[in-house]
PDB file of N, CA and C in Angstrom:
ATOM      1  N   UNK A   1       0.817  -1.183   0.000  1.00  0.00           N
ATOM      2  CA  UNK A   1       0.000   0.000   0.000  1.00  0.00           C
ATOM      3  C   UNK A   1       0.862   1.249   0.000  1.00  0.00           C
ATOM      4  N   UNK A   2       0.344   2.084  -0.919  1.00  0.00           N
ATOM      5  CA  UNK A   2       1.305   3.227  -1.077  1.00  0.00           C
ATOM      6  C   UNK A   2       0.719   4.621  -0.114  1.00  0.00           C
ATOM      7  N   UNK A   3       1.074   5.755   0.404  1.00  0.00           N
ATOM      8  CA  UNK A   3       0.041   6.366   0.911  1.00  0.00           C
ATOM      9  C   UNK A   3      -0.558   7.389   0.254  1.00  0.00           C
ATOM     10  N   UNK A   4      -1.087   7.985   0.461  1.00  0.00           N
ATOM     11  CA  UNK A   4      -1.891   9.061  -0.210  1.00  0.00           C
ATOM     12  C   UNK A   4      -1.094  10.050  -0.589  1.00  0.00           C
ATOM     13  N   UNK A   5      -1.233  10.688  -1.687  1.00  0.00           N
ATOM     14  CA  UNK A   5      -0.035  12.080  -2.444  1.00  0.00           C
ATOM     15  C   UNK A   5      -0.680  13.246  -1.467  1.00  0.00           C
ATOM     16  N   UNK A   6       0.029  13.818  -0.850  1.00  0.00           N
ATOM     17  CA  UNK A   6      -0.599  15.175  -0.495  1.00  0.00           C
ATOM     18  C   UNK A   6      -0.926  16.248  -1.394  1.00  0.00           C
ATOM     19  N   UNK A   7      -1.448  17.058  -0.103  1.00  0.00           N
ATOM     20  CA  UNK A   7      -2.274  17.721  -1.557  1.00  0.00           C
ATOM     21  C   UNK A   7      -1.222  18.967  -1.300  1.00  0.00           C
ATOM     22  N   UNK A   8      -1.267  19.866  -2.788  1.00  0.00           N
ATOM     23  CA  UNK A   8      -0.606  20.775  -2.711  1.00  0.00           C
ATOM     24  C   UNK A   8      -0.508  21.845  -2.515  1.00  0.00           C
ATOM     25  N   UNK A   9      -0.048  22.293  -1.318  1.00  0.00           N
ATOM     26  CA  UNK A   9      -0.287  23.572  -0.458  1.00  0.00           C
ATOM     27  C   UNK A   9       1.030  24.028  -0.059  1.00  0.00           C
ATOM     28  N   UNK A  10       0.628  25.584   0.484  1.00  0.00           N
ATOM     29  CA  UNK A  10       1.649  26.465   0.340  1.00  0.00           C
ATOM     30  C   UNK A  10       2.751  25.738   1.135  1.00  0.00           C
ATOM     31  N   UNK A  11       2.755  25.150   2.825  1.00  0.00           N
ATOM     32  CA  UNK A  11       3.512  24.195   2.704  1.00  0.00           C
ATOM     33  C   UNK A  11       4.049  23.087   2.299  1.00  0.00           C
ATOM     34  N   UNK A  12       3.329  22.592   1.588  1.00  0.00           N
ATOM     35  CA  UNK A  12       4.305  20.804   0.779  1.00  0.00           C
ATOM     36  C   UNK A  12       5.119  21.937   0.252  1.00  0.00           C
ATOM     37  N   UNK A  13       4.746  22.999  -0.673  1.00  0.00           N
ATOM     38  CA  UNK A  13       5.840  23.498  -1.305  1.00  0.00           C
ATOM     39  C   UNK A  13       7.269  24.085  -0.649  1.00  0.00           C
ATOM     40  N   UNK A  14       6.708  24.489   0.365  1.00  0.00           N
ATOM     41  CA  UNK A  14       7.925  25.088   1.566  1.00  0.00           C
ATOM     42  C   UNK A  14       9.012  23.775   1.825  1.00  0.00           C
ATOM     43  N   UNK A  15       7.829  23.189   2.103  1.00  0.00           N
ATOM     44  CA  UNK A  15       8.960  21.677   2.522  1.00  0.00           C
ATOM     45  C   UNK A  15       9.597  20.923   1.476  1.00  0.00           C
ATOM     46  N   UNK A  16       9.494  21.270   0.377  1.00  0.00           N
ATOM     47  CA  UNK A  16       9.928  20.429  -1.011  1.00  0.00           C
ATOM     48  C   UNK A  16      10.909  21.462  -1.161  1.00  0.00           C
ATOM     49  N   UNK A  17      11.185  22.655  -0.826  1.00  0.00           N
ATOM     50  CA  UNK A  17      12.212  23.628  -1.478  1.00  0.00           C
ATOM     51  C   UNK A  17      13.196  23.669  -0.411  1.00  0.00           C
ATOM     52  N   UNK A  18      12.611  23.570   1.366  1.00  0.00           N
ATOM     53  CA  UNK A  18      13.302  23.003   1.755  1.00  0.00           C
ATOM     54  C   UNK A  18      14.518  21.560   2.047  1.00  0.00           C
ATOM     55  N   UNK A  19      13.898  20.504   1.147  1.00  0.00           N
ATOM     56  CA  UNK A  19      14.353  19.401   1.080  1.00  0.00           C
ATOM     57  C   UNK A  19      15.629  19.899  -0.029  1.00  0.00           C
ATOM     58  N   UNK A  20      15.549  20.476  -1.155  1.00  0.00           N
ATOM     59  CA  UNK A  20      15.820  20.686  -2.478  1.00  0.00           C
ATOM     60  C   UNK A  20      17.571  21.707  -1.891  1.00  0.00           C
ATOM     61  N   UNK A  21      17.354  22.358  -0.836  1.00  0.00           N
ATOM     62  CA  UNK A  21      17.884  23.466  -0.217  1.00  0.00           C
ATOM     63  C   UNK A  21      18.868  22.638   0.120  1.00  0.00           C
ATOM     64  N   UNK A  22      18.700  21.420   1.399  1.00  0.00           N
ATOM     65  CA  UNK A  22      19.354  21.104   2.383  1.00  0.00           C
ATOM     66  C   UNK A  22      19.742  19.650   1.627  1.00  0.00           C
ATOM     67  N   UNK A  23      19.619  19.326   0.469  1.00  0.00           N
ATOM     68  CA  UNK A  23      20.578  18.315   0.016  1.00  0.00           C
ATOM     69  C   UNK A  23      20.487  18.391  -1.726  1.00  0.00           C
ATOM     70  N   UNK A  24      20.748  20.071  -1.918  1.00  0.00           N
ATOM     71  CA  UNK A  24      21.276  20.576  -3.303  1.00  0.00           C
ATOM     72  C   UNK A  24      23.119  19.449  -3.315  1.00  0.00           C
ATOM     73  N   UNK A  25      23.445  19.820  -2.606  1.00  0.00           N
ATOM     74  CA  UNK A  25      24.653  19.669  -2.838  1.00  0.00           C
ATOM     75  C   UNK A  25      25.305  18.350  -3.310  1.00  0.00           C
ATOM     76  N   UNK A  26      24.227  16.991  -2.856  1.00  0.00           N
ATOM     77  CA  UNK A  26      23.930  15.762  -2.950  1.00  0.00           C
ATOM     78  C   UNK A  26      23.496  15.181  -4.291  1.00  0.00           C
ATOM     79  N   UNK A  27      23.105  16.158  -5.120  1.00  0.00           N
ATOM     80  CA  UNK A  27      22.795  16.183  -6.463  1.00  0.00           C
ATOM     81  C   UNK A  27      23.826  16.475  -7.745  1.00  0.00           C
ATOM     82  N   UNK A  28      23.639  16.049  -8.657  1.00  0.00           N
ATOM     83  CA  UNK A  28      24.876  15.486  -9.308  1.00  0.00           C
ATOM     84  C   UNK A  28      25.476  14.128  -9.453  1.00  0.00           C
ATOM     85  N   UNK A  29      26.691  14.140 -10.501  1.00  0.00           N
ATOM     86  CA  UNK A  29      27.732  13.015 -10.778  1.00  0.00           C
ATOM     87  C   UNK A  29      28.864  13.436  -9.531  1.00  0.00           C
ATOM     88  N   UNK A  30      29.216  12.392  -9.569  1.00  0.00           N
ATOM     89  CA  UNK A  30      30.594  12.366  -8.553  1.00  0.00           C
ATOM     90  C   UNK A  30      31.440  13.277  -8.273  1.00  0.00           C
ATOM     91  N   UNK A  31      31.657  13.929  -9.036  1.00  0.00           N
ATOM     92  CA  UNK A  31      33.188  14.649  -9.332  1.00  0.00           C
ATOM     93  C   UNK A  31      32.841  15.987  -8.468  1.00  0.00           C
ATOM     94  N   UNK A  32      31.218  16.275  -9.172  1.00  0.00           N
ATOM     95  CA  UNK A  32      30.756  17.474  -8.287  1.00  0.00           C
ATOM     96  C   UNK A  32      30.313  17.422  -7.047  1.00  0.00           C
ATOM     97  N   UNK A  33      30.006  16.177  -6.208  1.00  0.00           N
ATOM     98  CA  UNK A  33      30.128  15.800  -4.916  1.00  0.00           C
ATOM     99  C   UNK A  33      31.208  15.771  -4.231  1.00  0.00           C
ATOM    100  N   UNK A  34      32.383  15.358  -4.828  1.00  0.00           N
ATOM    101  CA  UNK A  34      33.416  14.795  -4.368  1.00  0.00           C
ATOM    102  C   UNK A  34      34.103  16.700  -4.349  1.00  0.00           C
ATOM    103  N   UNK A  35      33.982  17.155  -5.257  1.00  0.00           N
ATOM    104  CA  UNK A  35      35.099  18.497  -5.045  1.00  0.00           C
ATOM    105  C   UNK A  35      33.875  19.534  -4.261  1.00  0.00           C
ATOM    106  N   UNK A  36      32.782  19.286  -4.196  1.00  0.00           N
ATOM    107  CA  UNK A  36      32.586  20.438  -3.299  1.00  0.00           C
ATOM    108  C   UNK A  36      32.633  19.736  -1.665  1.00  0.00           C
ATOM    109  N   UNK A  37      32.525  18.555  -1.217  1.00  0.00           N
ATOM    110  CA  UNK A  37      32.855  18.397   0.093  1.00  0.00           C
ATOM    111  C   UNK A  37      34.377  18.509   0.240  1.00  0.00           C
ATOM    112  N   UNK A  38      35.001  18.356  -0.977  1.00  0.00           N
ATOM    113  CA  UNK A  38      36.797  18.559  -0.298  1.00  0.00           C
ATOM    114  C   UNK A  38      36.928  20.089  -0.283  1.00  0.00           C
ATOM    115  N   UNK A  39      36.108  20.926  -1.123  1.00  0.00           N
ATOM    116  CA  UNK A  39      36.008  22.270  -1.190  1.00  0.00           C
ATOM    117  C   UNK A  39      35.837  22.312   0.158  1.00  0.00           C
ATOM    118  N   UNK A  40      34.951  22.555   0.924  1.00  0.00           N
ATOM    119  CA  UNK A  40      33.954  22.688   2.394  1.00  0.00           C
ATOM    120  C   UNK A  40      34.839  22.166   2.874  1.00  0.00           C
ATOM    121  N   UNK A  41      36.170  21.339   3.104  1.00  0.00           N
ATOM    122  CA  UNK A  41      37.258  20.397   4.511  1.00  0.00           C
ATOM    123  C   UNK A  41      38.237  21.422   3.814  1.00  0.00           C
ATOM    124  N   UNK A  42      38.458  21.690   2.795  1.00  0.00           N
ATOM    125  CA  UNK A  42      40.023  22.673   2.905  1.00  0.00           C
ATOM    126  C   UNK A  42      39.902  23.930   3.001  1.00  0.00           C
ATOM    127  N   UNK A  43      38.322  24.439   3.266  1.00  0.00           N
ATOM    128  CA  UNK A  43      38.038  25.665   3.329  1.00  0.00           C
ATOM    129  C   UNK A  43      38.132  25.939   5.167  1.00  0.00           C
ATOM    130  N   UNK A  44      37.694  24.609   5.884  1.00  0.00           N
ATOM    131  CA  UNK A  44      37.433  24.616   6.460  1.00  0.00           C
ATOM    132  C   UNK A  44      39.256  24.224   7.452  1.00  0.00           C
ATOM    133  N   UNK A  45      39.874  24.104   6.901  1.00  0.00           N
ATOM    134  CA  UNK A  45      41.584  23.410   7.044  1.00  0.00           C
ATOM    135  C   UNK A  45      42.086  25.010   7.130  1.00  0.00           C
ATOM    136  N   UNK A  46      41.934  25.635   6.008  1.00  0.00           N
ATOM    137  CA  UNK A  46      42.911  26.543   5.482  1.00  0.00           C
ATOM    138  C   UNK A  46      42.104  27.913   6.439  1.00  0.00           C
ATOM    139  N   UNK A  47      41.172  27.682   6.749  1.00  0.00           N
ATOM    140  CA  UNK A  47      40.624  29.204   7.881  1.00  0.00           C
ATOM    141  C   UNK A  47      41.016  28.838   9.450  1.00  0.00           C
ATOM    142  N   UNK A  48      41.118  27.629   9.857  1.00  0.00           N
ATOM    143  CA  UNK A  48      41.598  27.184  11.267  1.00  0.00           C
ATOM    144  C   UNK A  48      43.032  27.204  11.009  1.00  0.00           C
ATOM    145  N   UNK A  49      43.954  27.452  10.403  1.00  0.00           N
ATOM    146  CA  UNK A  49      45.252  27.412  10.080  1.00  0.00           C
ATOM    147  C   UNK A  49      45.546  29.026   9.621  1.00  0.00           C
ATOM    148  N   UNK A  50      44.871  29.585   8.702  1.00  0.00           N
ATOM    149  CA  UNK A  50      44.991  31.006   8.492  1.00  0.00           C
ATOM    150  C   UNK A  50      44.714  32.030   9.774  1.00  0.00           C
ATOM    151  N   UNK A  51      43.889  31.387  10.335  1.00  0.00           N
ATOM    152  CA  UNK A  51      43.618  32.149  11.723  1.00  0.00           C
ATOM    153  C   UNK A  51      44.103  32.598  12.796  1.00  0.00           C
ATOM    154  N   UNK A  52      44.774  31.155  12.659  1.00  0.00           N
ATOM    155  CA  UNK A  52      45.438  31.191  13.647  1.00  0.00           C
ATOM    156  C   UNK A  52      47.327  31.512  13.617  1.00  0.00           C
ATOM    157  N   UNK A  53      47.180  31.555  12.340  1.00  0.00           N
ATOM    158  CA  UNK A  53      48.768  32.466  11.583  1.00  0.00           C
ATOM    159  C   UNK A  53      48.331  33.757  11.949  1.00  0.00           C
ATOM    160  N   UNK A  54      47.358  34.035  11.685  1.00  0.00           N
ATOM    161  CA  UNK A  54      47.091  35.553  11.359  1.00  0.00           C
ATOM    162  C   UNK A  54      47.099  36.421  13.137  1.00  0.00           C
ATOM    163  N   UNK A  55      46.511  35.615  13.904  1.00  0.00           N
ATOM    164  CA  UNK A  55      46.472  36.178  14.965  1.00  0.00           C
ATOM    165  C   UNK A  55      47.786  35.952  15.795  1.00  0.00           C
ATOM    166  N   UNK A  56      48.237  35.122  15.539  1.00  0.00           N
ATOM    167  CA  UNK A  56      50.110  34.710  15.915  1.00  0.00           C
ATOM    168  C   UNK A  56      50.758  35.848  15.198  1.00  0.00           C
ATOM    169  N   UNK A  57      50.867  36.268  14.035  1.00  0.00           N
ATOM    170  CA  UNK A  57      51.851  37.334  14.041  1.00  0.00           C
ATOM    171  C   UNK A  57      51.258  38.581  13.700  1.00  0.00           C
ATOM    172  N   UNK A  58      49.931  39.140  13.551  1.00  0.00           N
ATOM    173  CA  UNK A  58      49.556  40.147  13.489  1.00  0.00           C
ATOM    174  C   UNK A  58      48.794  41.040  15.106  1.00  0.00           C
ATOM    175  N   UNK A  59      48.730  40.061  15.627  1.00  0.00           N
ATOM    176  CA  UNK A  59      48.328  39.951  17.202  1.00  0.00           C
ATOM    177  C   UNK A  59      46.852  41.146  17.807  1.00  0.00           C
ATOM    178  N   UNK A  60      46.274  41.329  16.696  1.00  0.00           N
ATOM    179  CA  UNK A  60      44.938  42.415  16.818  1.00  0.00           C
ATOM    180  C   UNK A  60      44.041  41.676  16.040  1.00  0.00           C
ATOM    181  N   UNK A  61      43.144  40.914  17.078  1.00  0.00           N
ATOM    182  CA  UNK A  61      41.782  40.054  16.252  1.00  0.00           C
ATOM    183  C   UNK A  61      40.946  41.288  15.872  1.00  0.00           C
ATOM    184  N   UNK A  62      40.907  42.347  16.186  1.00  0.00           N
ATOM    185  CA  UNK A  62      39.691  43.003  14.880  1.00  0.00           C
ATOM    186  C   UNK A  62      40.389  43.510  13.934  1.00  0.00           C
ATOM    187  N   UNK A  63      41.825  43.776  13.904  1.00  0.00           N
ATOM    188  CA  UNK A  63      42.154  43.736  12.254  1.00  0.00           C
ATOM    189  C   UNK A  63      42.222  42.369  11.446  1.00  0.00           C
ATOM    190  N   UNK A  64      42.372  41.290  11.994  1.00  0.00           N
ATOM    191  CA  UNK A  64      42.167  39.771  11.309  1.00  0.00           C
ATOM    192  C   UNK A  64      40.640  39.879  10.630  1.00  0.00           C
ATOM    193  N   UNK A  65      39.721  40.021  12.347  1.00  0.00           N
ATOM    194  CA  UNK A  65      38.842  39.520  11.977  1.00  0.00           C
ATOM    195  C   UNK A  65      38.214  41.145  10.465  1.00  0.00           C
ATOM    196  N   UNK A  66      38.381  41.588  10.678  1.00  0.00           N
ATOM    197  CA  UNK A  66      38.234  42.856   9.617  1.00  0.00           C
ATOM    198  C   UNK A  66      38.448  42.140   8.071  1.00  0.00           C
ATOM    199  N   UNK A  67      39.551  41.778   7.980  1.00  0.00           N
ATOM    200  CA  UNK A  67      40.163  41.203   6.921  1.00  0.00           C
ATOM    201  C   UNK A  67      39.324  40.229   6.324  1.00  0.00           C
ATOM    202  N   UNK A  68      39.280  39.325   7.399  1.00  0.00           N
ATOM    203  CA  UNK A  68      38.687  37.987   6.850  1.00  0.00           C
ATOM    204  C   UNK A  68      36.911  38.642   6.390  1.00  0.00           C
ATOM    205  N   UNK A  69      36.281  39.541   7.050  1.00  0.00           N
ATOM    206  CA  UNK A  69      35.267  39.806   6.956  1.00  0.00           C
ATOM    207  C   UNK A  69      34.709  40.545   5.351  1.00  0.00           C
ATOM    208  N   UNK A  70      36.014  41.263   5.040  1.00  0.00           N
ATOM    209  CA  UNK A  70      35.986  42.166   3.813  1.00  0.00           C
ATOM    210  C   UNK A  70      36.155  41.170   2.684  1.00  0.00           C
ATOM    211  N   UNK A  71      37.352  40.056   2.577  1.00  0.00           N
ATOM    212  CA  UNK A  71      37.637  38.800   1.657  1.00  0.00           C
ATOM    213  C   UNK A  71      36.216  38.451   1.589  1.00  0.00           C
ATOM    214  N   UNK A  72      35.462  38.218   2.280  1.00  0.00           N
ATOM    215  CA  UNK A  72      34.888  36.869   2.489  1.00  0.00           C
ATOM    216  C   UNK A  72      33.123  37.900   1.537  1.00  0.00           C
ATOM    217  N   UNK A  73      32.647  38.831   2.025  1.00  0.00           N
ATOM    218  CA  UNK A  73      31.989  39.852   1.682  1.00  0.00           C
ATOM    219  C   UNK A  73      31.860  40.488   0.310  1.00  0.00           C
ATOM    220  N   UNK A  74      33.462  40.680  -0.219  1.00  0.00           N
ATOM    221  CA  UNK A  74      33.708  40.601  -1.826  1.00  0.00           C
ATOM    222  C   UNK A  74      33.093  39.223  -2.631  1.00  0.00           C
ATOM    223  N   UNK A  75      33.789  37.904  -1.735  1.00  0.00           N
ATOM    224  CA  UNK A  75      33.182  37.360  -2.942  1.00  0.00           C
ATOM    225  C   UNK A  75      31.673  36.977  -2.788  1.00  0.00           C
ATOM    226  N   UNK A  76      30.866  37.030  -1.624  1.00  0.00           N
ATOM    227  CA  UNK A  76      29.272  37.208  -1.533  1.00  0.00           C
ATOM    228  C   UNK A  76      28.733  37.818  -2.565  1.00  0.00           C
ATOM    229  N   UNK A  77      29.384  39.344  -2.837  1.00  0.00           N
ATOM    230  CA  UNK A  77      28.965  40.126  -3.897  1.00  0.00           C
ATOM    231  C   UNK A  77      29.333  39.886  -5.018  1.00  0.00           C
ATOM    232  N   UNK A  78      30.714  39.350  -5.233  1.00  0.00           N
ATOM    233  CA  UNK A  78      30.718  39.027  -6.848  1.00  0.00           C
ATOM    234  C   UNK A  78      29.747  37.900  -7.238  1.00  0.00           C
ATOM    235  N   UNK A  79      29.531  36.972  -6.402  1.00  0.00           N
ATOM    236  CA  UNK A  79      28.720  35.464  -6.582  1.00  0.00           C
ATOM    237  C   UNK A  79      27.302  35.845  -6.919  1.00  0.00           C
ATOM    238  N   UNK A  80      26.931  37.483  -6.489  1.00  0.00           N
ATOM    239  CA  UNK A  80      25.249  37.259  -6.298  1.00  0.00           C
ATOM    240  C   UNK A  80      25.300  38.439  -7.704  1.00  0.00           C
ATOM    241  N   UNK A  81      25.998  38.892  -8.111  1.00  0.00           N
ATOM    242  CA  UNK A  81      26.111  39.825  -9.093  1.00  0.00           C
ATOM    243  C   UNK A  81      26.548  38.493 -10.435  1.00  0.00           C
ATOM    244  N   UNK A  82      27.498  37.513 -10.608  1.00  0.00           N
ATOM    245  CA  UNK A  82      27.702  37.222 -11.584  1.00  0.00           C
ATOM    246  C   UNK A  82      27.049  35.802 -12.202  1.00  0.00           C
ATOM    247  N   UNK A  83      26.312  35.407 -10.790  1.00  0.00           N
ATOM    248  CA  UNK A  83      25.897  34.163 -11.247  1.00  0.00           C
ATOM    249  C   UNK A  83      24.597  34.287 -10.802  1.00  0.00           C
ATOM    250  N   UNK A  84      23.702  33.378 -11.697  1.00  0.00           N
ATOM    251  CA  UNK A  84      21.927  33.602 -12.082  1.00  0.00           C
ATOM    252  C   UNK A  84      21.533  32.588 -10.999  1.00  0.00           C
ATOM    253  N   UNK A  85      21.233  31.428 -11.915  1.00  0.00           N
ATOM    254  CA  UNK A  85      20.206  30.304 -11.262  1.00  0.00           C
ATOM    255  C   UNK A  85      21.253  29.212 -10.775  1.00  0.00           C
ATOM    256  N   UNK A  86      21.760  28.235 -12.009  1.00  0.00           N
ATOM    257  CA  UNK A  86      22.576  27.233 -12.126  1.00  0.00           C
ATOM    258  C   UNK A  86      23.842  27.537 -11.615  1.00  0.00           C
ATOM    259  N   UNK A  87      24.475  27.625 -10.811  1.00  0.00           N
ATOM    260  CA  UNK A  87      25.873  27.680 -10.401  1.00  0.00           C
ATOM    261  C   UNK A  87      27.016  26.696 -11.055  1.00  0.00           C
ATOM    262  N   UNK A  88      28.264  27.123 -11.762  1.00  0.00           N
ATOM    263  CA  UNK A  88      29.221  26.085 -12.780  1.00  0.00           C
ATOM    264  C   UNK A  88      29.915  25.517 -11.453  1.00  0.00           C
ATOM    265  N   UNK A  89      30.787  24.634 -11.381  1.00  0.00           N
ATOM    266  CA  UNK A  89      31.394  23.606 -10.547  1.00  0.00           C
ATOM    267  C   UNK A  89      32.191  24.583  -9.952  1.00  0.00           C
ATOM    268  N   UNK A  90      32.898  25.689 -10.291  1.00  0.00           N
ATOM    269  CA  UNK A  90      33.925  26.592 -10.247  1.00  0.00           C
ATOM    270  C   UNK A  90      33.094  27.460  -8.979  1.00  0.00           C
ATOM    271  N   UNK A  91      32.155  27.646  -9.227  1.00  0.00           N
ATOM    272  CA  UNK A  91      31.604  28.766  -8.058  1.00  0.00           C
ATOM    273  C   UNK A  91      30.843  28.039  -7.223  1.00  0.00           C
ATOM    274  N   UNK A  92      30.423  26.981  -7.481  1.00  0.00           N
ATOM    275  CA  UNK A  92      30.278  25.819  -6.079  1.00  0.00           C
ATOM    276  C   UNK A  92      31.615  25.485  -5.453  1.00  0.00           C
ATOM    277  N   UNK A  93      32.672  25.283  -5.846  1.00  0.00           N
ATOM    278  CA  UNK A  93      33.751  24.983  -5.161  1.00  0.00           C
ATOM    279  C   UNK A  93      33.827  26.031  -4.421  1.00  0.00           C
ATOM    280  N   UNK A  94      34.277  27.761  -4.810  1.00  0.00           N
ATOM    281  CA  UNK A  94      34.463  29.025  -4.295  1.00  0.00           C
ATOM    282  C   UNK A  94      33.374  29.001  -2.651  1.00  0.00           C
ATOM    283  N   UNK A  95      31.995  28.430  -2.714  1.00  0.00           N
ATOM    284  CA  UNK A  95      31.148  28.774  -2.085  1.00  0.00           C
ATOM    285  C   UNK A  95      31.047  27.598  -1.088  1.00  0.00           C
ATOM    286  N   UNK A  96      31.488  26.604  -1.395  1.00  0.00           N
ATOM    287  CA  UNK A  96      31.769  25.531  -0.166  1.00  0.00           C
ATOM    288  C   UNK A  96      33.200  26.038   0.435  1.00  0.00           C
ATOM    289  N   UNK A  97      34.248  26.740  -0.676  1.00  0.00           N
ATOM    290  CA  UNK A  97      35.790  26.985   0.341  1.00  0.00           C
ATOM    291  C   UNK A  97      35.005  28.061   1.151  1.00  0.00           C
ATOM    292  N   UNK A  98      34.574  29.386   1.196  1.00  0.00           N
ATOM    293  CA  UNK A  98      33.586  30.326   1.648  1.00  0.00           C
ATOM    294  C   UNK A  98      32.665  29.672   2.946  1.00  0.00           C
ATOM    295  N   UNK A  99      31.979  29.069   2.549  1.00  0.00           N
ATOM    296  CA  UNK A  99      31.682  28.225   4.041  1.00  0.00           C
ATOM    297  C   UNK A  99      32.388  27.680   5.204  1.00  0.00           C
ATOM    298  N   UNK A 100      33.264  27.095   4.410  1.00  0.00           N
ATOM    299  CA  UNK A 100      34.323  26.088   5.573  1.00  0.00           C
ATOM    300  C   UNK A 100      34.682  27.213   6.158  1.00  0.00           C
ATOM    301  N   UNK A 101      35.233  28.464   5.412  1.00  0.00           N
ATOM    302  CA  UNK A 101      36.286  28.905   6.052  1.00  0.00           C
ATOM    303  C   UNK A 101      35.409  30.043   6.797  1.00  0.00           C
ATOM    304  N   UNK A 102      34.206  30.382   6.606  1.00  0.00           N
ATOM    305  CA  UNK A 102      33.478  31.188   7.502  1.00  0.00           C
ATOM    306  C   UNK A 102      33.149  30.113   8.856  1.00  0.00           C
ATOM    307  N   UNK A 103      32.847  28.689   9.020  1.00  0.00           N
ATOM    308  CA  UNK A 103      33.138  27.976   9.990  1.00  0.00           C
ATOM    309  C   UNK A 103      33.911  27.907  10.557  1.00  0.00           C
ATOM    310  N   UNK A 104      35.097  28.187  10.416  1.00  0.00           N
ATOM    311  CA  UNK A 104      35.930  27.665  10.881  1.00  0.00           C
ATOM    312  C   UNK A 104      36.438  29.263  11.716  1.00  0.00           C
ATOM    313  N   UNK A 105      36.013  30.485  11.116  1.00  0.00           N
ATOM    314  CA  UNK A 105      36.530  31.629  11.775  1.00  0.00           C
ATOM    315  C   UNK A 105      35.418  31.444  12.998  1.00  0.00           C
ATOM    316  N   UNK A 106      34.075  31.125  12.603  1.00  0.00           N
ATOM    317  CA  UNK A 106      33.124  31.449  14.002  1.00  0.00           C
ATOM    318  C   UNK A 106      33.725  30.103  14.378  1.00  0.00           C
ATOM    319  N   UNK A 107      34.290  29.075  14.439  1.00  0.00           N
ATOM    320  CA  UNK A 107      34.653  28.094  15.451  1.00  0.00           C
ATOM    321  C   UNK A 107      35.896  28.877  16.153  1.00  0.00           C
ATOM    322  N   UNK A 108      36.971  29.714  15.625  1.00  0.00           N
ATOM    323  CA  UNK A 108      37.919  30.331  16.385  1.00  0.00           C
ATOM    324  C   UNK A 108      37.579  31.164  17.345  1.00  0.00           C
ATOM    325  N   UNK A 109      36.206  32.060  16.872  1.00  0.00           N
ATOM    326  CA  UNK A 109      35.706  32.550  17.600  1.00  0.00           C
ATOM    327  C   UNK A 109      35.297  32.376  19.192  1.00  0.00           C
ATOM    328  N   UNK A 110      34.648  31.024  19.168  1.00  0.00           N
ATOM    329  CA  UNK A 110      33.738  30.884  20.296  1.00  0.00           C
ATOM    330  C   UNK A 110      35.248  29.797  20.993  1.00  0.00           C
ATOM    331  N   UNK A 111      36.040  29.677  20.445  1.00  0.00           N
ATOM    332  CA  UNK A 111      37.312  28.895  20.878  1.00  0.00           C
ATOM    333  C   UNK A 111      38.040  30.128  21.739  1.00  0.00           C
ATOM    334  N   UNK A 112      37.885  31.449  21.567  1.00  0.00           N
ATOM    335  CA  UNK A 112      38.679  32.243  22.205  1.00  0.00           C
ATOM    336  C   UNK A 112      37.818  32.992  23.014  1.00  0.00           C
ATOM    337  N   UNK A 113      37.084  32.585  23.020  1.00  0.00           N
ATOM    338  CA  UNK A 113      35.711  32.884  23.929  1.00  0.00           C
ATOM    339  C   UNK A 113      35.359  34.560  23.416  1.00  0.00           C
ATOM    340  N   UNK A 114      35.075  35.413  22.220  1.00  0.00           N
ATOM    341  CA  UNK A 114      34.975  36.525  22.182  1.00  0.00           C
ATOM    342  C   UNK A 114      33.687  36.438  20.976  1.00  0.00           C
TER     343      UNK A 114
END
């Protein structure tokens, strides 16, 4: 027995765009799975390691954190200015390294208790 199709209302749709949202990334051939989760671990490598360079020899977390905030802000804006609907493999990679490494600054964050 199969169950009944729901009917279609403003939520099924919420929850179908939600589903669509929270495992976009899961969609695809391999290659584009495989480089945007290594995208998201070296984004996420290279901001717990940059961070912590940066605050070792520059020794003023609001000019770090300044820095990282302005990098990270540019490419928000180039991404929402140059790309439409479909995103190419190239700016999914950019936007999973962009994640990791915005994780990984709010994980330094709450690591230094500020």
């Amino acid at each position: 027995m199969t169950p009944p199709k729901l009917q279609s209302t403003r939520f099924e749709l919420l929850l179908g765009q939600l589903v669509l949202a929270l495992v976009g990334n899961l969609r695809g051939n391999w290659r584009r799975r495989s480089l945007g989760l290594l995208a998201l671990l070296i984004g996420l490598y290279a901001g717990n390691n940059l961070t912590a360079y940066n605050l070792q020899t520059l020794g003023h977390r609001t000019l770090v954190v300044l820095i990282w905030l302005l990098v990270i802000e540019v490419v928000v804006r180039l991404r929402s200015r140059l790309v439409a609907d479909d995103p190419s493999l190239a700016w999914i990679v950019v936007d999973n390294l962009r994640i990791g490494l915005v994780y990984a600054v709010v994980l330094e964050a709450f690591k230094l208790g500020s």
